[in-house]
Protein backbone atom coordinates (compact mmCIF):
# COMPACT_ATOMS: atom_id res chain seq x y z
CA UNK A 1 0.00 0.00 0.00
CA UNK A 2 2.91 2.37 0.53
CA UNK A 3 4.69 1.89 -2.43
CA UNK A 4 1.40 2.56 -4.27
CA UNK A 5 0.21 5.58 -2.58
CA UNK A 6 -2.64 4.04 -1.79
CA UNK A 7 -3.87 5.48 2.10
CA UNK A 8 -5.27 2.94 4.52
CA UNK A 9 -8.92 4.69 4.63
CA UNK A 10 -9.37 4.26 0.71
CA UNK A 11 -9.44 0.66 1.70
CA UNK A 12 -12.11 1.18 4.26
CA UNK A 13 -14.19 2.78 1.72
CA UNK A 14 -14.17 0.28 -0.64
CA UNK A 15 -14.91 -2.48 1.59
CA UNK A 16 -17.92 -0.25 2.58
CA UNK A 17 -18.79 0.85 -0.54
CA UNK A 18 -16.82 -0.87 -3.63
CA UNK A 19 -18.07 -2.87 -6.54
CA UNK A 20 -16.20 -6.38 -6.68
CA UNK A 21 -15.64 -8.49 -9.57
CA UNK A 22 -14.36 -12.40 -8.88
CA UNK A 23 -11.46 -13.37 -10.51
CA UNK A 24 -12.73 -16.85 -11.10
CA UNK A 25 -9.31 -17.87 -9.39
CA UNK A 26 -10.39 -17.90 -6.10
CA UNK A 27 -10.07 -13.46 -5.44
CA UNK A 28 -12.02 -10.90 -5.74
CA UNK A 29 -11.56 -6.93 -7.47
CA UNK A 30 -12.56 -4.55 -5.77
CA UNK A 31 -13.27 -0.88 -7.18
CA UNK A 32 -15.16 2.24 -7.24
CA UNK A 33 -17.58 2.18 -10.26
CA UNK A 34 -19.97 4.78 -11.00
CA UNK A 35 -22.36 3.35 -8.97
CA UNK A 36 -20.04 2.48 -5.81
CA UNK A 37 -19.04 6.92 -6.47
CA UNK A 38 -22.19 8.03 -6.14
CA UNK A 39 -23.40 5.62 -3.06
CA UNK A 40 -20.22 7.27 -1.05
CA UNK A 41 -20.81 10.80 -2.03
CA UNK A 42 -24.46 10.04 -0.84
CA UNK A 43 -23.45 8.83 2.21
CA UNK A 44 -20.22 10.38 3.63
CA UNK A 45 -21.33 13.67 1.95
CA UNK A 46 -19.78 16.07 -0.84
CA UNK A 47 -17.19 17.23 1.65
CA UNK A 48 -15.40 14.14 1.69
CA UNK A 49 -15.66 13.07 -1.38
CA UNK A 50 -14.66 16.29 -3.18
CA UNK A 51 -11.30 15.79 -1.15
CA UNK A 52 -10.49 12.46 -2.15
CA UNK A 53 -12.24 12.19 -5.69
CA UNK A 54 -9.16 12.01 -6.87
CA UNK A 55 -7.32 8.82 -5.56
CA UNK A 56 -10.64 6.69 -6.21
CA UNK A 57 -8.80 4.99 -8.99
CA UNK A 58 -7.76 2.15 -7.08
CA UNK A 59 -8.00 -1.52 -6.76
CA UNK A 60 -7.88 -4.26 -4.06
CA UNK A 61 -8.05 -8.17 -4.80
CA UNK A 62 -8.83 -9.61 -1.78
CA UNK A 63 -8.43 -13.59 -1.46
CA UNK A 64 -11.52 -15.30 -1.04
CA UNK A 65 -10.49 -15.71 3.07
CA UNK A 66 -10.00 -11.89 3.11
CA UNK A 67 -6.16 -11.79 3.11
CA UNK A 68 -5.72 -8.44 0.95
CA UNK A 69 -3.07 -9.84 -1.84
CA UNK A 70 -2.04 -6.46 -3.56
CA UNK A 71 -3.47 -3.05 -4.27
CA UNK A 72 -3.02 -0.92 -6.96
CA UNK A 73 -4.09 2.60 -9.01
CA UNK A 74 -6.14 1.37 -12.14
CA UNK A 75 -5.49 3.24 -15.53
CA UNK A 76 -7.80 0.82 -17.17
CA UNK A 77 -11.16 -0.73 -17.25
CA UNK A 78 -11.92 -3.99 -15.08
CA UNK A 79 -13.25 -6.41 -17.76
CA UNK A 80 -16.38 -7.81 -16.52
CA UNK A 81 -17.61 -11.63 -17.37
């Protein structure tokens, strides 16, 4: 998570509030989608969100115990099956 720049409450939100895609390899994606944006700036309010809008581009694949395996900053879409 350091190395990435990703902050420790950006995976907070996205457990709370993410969209997750399975892997089919035994992991899950999880991201902020449109959807998963707008249900946070609902709920936490336009404060918040305004000041972290910007590092929603993230990712976490969570094994299917809930180990977090890696994290990252997407700069792609997250093919859906």
């Amino acid at each position: 998570m350091q190395q990435r720049g990703v902050p420790p409450i950006l995976l907070d939100l996205l457990d709370a509030y993410g969209a997750t895609q399975y892997d089919h390899h035994g992991a899950a994606v999880r991201y902020f989608d449109k959807a998963a944006r707008r249900r946070l700036r609902q709920t936490e309010g336009d404060a918040l969100y305004r000041a972290i809008e910007h590092k929603l581009n993230v990712y976490a694949v969570v094994a299917h115990d809930g180990c977090l395996v890696t994290v990252g900053r997407r700069d792609h879409r997250i093919n859906r099956q």
